[in-house]
C-alpha atoms as a PDB file:
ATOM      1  CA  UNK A   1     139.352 122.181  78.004  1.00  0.00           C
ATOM      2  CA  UNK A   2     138.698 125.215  80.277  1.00  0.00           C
ATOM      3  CA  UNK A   3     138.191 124.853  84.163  1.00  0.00           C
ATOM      4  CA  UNK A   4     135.811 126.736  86.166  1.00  0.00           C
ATOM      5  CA  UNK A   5     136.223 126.468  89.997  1.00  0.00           C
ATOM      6  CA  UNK A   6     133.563 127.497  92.598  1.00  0.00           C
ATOM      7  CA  UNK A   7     135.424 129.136  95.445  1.00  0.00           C
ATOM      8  CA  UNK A   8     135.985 128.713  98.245  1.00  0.00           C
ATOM      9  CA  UNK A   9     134.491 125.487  98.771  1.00  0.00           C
ATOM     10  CA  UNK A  10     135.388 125.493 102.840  1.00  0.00           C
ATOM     11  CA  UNK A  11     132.168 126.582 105.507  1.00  0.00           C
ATOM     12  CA  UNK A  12     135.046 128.175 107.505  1.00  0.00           C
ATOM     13  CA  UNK A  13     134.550 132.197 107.948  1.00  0.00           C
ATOM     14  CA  UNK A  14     137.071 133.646 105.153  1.00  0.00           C
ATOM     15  CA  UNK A  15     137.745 136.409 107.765  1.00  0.00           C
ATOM     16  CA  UNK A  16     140.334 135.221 109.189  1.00  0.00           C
ATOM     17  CA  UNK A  17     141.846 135.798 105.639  1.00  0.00           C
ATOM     18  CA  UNK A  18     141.340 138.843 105.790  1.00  0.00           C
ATOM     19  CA  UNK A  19     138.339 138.782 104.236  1.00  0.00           C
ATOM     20  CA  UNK A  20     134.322 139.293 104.528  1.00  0.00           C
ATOM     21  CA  UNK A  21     131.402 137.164 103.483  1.00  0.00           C
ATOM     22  CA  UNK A  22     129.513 139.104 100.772  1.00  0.00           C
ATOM     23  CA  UNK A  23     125.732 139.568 101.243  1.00  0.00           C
ATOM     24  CA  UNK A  24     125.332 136.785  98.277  1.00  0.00           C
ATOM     25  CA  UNK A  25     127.891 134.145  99.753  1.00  0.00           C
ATOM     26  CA  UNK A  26     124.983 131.268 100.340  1.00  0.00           C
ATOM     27  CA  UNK A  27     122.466 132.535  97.015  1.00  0.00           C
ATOM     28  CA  UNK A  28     125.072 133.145  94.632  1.00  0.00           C
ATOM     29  CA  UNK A  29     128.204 130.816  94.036  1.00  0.00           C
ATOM     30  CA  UNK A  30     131.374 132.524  93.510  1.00  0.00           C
ATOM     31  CA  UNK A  31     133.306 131.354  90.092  1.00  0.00           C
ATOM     32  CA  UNK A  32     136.326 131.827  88.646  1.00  0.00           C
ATOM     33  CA  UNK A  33     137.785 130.746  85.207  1.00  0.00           C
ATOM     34  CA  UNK A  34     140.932 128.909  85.521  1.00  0.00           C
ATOM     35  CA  UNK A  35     143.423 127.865  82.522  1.00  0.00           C
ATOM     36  CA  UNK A  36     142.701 126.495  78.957  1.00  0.00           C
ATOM     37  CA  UNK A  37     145.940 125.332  78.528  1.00  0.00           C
ATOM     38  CA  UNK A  38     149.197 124.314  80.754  1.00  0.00           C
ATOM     39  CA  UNK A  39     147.226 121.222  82.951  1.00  0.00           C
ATOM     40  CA  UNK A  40     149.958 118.927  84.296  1.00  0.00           C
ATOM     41  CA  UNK A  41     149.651 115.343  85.102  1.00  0.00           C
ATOM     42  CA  UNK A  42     148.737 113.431  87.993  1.00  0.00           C
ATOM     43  CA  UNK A  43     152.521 112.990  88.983  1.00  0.00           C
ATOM     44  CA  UNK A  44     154.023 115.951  87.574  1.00  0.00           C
ATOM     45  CA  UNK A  45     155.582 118.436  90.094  1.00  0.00           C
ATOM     46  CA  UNK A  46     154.072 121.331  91.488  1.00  0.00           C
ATOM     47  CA  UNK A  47     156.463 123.977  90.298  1.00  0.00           C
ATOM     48  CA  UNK A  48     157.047 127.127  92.034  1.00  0.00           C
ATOM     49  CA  UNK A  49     158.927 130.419  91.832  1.00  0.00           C
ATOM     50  CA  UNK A  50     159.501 131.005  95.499  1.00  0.00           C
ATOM     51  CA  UNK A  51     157.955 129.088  98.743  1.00  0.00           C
ATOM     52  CA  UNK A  52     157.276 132.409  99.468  1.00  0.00           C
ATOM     53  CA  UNK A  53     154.695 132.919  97.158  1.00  0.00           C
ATOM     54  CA  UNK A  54     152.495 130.131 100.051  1.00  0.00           C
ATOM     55  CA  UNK A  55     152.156 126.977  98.399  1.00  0.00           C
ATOM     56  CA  UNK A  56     148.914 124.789  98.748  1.00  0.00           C
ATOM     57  CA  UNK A  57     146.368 122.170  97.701  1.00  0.00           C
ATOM     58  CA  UNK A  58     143.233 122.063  97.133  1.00  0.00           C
ATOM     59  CA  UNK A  59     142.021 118.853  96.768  1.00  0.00           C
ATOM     60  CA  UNK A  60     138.613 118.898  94.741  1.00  0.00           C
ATOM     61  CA  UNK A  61     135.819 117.306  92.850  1.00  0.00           C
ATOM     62  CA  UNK A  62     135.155 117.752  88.680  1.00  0.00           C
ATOM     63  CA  UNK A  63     132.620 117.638  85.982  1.00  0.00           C
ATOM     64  CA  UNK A  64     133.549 117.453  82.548  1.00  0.00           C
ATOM     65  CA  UNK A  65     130.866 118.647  80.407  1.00  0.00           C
ATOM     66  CA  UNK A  66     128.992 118.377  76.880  1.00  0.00           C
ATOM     67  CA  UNK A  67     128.047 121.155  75.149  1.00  0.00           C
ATOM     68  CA  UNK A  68     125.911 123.575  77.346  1.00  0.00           C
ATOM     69  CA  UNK A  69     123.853 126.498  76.365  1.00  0.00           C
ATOM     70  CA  UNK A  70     123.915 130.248  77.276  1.00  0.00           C
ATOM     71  CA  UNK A  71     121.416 130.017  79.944  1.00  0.00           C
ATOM     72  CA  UNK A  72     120.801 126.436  80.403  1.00  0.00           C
ATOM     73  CA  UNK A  73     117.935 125.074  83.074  1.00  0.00           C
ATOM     74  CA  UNK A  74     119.722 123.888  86.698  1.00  0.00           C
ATOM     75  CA  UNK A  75     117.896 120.666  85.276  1.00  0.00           C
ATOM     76  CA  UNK A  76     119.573 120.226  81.392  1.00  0.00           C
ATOM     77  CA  UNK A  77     122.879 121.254  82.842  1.00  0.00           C
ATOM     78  CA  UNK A  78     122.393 118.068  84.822  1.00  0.00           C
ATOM     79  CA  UNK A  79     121.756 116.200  82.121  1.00  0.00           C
ATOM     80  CA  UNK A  80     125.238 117.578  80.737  1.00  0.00           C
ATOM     81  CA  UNK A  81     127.332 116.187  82.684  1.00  0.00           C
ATOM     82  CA  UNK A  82     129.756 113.339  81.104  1.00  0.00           C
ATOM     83  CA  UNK A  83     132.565 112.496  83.336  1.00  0.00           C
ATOM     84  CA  UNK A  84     133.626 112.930  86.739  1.00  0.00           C
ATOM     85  CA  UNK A  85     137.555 113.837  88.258  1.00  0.00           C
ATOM     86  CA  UNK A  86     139.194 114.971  90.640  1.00  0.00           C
ATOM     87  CA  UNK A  87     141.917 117.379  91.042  1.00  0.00           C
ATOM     88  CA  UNK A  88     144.384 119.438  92.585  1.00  0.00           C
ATOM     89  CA  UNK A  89     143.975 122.838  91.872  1.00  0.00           C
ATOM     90  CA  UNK A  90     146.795 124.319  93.210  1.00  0.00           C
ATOM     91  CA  UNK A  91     147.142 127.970  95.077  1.00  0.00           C
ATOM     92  CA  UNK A  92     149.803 130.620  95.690  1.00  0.00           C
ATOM     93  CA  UNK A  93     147.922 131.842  98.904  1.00  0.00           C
ATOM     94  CA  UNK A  94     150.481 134.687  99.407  1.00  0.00           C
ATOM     95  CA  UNK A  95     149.539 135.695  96.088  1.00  0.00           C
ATOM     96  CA  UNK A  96     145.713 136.183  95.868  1.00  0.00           C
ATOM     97  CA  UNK A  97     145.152 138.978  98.346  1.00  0.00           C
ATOM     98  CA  UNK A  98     147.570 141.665  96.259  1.00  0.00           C
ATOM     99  CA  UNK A  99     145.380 140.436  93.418  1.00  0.00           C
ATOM    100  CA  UNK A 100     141.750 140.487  94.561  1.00  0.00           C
ATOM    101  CA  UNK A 101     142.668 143.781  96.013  1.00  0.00           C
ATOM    102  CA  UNK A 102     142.738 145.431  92.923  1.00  0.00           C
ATOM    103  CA  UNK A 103     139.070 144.437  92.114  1.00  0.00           C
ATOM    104  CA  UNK A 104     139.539 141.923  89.599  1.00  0.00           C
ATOM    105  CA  UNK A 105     140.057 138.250  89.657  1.00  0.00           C
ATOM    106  CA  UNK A 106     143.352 136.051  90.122  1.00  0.00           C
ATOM    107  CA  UNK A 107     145.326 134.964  87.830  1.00  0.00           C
ATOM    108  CA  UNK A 108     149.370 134.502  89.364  1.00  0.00           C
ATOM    109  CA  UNK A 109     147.689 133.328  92.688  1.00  0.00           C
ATOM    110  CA  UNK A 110     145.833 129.739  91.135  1.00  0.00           C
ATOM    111  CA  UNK A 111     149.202 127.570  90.154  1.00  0.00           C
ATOM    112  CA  UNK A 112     148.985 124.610  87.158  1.00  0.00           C
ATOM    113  CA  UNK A 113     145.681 122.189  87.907  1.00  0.00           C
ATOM    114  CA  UNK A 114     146.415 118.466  88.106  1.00  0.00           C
ATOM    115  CA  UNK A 115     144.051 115.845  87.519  1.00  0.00           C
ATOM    116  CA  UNK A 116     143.412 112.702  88.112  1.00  0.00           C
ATOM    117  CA  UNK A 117     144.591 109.558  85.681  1.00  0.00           C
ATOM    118  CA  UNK A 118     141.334 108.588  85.187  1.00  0.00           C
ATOM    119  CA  UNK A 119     137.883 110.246  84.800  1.00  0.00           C
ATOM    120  CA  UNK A 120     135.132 107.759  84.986  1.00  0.00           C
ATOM    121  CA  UNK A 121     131.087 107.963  83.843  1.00  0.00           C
ATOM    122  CA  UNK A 122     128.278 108.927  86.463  1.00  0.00           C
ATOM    123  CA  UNK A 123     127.241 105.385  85.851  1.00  0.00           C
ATOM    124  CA  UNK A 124     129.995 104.101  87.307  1.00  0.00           C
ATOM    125  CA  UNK A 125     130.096 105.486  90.870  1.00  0.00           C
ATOM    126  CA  UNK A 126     126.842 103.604  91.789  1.00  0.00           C
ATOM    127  CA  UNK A 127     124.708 104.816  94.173  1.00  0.00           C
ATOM    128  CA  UNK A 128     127.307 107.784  95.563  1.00  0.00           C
ATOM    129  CA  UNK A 129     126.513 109.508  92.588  1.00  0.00           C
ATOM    130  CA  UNK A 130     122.996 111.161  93.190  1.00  0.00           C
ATOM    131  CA  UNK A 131     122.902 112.970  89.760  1.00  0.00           C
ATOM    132  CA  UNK A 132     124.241 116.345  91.416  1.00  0.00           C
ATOM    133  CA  UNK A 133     126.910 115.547  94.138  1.00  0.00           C
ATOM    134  CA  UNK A 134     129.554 112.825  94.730  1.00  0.00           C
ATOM    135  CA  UNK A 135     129.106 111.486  98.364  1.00  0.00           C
ATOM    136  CA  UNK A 136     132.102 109.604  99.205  1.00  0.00           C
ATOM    137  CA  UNK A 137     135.415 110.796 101.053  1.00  0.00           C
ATOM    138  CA  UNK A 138     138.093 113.319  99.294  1.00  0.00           C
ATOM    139  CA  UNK A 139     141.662 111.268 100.707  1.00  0.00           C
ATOM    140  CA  UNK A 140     144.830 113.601 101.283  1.00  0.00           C
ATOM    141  CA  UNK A 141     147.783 113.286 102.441  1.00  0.00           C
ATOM    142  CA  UNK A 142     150.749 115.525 103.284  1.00  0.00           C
ATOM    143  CA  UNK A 143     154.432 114.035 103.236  1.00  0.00           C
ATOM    144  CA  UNK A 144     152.725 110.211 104.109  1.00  0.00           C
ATOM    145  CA  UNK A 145     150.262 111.625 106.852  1.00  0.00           C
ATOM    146  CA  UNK A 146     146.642 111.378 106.968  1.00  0.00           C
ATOM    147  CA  UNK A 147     145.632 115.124 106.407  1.00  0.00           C
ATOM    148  CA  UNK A 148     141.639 114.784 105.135  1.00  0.00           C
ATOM    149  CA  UNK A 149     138.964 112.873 104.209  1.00  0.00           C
ATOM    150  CA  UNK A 150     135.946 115.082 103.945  1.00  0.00           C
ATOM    151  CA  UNK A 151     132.594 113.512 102.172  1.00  0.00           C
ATOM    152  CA  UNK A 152     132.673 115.392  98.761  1.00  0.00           C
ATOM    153  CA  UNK A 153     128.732 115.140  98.847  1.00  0.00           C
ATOM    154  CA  UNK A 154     128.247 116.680 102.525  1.00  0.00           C
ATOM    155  CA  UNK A 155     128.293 120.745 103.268  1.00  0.00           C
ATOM    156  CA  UNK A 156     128.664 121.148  98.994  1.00  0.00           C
ATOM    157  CA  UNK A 157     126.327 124.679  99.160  1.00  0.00           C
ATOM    158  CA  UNK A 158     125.915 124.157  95.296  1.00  0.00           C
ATOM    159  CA  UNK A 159     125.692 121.118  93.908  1.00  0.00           C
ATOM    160  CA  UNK A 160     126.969 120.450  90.414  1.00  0.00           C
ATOM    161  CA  UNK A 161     124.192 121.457  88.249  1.00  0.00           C
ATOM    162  CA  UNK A 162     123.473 124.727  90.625  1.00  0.00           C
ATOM    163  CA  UNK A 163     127.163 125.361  89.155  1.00  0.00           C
ATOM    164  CA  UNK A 164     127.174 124.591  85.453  1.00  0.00           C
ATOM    165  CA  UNK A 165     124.393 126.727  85.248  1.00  0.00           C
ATOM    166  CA  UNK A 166     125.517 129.854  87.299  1.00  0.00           C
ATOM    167  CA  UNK A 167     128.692 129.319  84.723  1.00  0.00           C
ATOM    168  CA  UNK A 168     126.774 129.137  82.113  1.00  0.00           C
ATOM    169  CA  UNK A 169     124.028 132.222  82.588  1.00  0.00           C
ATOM    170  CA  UNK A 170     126.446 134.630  80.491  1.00  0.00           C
ATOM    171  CA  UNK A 171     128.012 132.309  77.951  1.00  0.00           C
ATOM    172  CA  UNK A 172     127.693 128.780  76.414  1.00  0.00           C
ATOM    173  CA  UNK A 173     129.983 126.080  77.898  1.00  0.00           C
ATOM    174  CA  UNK A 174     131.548 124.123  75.325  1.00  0.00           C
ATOM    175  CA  UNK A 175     131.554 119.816  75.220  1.00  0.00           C
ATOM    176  CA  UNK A 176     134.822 119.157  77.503  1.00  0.00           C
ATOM    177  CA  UNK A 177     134.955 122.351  80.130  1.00  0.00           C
ATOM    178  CA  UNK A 178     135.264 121.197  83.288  1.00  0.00           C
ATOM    179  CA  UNK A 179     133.733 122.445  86.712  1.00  0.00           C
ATOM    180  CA  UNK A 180     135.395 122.443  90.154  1.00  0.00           C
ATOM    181  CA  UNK A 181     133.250 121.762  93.200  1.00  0.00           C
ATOM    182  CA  UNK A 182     135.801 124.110  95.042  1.00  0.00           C
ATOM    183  CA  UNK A 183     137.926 123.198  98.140  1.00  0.00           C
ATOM    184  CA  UNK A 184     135.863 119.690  99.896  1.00  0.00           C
ATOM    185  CA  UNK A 185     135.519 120.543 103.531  1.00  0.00           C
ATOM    186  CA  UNK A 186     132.989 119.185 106.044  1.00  0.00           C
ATOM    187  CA  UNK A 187     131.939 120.786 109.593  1.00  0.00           C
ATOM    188  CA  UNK A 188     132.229 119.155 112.772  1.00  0.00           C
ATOM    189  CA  UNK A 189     128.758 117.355 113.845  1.00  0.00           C
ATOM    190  CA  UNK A 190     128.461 120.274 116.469  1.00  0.00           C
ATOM    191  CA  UNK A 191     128.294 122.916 113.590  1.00  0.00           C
ATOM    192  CA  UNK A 192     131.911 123.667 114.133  1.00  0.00           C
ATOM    193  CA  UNK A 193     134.846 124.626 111.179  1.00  0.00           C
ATOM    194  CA  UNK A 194     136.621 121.042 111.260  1.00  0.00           C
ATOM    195  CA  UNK A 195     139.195 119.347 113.301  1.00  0.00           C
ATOM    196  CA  UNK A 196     142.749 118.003 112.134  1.00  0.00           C
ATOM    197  CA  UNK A 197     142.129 113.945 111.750  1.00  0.00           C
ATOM    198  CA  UNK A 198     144.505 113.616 114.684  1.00  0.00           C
ATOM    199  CA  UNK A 199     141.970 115.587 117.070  1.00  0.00           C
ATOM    200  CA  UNK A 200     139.025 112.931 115.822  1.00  0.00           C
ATOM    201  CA  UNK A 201     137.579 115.009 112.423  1.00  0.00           C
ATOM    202  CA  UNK A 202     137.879 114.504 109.026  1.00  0.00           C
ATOM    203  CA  UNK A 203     140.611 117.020 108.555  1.00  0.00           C
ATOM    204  CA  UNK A 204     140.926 119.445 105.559  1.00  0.00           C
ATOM    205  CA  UNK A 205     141.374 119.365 101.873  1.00  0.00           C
ATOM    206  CA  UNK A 206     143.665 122.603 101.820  1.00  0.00           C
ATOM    207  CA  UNK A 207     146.324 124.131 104.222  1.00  0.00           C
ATOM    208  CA  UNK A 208     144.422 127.799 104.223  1.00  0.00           C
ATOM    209  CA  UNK A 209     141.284 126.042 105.953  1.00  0.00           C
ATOM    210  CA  UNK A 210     143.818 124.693 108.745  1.00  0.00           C
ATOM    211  CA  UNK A 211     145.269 127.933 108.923  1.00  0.00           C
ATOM    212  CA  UNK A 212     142.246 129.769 109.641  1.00  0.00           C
ATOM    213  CA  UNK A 213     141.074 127.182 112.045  1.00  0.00           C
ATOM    214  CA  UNK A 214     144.087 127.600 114.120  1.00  0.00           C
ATOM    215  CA  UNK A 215     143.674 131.682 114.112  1.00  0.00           C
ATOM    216  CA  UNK A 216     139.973 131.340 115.351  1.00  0.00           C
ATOM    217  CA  UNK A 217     141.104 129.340 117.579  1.00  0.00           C
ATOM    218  CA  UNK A 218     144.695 130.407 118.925  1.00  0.00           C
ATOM    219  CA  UNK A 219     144.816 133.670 117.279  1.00  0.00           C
ATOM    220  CA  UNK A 220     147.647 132.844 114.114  1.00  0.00           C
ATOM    221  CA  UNK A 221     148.345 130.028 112.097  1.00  0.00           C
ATOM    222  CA  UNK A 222     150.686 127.621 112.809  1.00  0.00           C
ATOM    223  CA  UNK A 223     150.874 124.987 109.799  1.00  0.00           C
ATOM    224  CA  UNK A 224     153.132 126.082 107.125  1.00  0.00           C
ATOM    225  CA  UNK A 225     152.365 126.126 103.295  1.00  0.00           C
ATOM    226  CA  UNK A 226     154.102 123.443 101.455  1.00  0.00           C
ATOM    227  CA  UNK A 227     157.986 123.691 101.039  1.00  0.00           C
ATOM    228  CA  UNK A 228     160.552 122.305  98.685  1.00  0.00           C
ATOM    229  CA  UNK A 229     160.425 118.752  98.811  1.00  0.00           C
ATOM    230  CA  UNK A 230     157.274 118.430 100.285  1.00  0.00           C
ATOM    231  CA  UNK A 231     154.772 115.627  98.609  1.00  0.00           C
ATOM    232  CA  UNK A 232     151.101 115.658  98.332  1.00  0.00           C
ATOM    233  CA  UNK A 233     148.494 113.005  97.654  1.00  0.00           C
ATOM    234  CA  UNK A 234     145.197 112.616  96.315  1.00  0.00           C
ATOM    235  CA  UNK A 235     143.112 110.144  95.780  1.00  0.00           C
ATOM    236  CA  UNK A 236     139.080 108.662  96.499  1.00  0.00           C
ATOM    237  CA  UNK A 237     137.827 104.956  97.026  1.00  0.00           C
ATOM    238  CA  UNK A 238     134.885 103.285  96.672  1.00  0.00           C
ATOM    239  CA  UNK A 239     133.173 101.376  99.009  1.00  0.00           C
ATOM    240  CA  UNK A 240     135.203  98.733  98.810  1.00  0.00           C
ATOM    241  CA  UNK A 241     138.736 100.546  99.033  1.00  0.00           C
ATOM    242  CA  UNK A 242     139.398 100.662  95.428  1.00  0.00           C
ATOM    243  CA  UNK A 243     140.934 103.722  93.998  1.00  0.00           C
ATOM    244  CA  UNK A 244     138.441 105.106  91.628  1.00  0.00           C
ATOM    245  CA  UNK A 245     140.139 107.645  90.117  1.00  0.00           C
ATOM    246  CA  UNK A 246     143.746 107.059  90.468  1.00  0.00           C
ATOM    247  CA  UNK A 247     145.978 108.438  92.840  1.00  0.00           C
ATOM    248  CA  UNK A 248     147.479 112.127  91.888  1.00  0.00           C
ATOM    249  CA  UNK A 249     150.817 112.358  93.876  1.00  0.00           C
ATOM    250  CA  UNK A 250     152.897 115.598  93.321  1.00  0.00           C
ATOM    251  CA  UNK A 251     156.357 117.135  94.679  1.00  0.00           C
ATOM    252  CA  UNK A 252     157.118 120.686  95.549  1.00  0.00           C
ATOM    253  CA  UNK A 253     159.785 121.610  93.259  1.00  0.00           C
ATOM    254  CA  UNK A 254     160.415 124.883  93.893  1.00  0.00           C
ATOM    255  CA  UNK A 255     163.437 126.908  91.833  1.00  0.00           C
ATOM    256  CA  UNK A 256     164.691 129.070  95.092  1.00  0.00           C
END
């Protein structure tokens, strides 16, 4: 299996990254191609090198696929889709900017994906499953506290279909890729970039969308990436608060 991800998934301004919005941001999604091999499990450890290197989560939505052709229709790349997941695709934050500097894509910034224990059939997910997004809340948590519950079908600016096909326009997709709805992150009612569940929103599904948050608004970042020791959790009900998925639950385990 081979994951594409749309990035960056999160309506907050990347400029506080140190970045700028190209002209295409809301026409044309922006893709990357992750791993083919090395996925860990839903309770493996997130392994790192060095905290340094800005350890996060990115708590997402998937689509495994069946076989898609080279420039496949928005609507038969609907019709393609098989299963659904979700995942953690893990970052290096500290990492991507040398990388993307140079022009080219990342590759030591995106960490070992985890997903979920069980991927279940659009059929399944009842009427939150609209044929093209997945509208029901993304659950973190950091360390045992609530950190976000964003609605994976609200503020998606390409919906699953809109992104098998960009992936697709160059190359066939074969049965079993999977595609990442990037980063789930909602706006504040008022239009705003999100509040921490504490100050009343729906909080975040990474650390770098807090961080930016809190340099719009206080001119730095003060939440830390993850640390040794540090625990993160992933998970989605239904309705009814049962776990669909399974719950992927992960330690920092970091080597110095």
């Amino acid at each position: 299996m081979v994951q594409i991800a749309w990035k960056p998934g999160s309506p907050v301004s990347p400029r506080p990254r140190g970045a700028e919005l190209p002209a295409s941001f809301w026409t044309d999604p922006l893709m990357y191609r992750g791993g083919s091999d090395g996925f860990i499990g839903p309770r493996d450890p997130i392994a790192v090198g060095d905290p340094a290197w800005g350890v996060d989560l990115e708590a997402e939505v998937g689509v495994v696929v069946d076989d898609v052709p080279m420039g496949a229709s928005v609507a038969a790349c609907a019709a393609a889709i098989r299963l659904i997941v979700i995942l953690n695709d893990v970052s290096f934050r500290n990492l991507i900017p040398g990388e993307l500097a140079k022009g080219f894509g990342c590759l030591q910034g995106k960490g070992q994906t985890a997903f979920s224990p069980v991927a279940v059939t659009p059929d399944e997910l009842g009427s939150a499953w609209d044929g093209a997004k997945l509208a029901l809340p993304l659950l973190s948590t950091l360390n045992g506290a609530p950190f976000g519950r964003p609605d994976a079908g609200v503020d998606m600016t390409f919906d699953f279909p809109t992104l098998i096909a960009h992936a697709a326009k160059t190359r066939p997709l074969g049965s079993g890729v999977i595609i990442g709805s990037g980063t789930v992150s909602n706006r504040d009612a008022d239009g705003g970039p999100g509040k921490p569940i504490g100050a009343g929103g729906v909080g975040y599904s990474c650390i770098a969308e807090l961080r930016s948050v809190e340099t719009i608004l206080h001119g730095a970042p003060k939440t830390p990436f993850l640390n040794d020791g540090d625990r993160v959790r992933i998970e989605m009900n239904d309705a009814q608060g049962r776990s669909i998925f399974g719950a992927i639950e992960q330690d920092v385990i970091a080597s110095r």
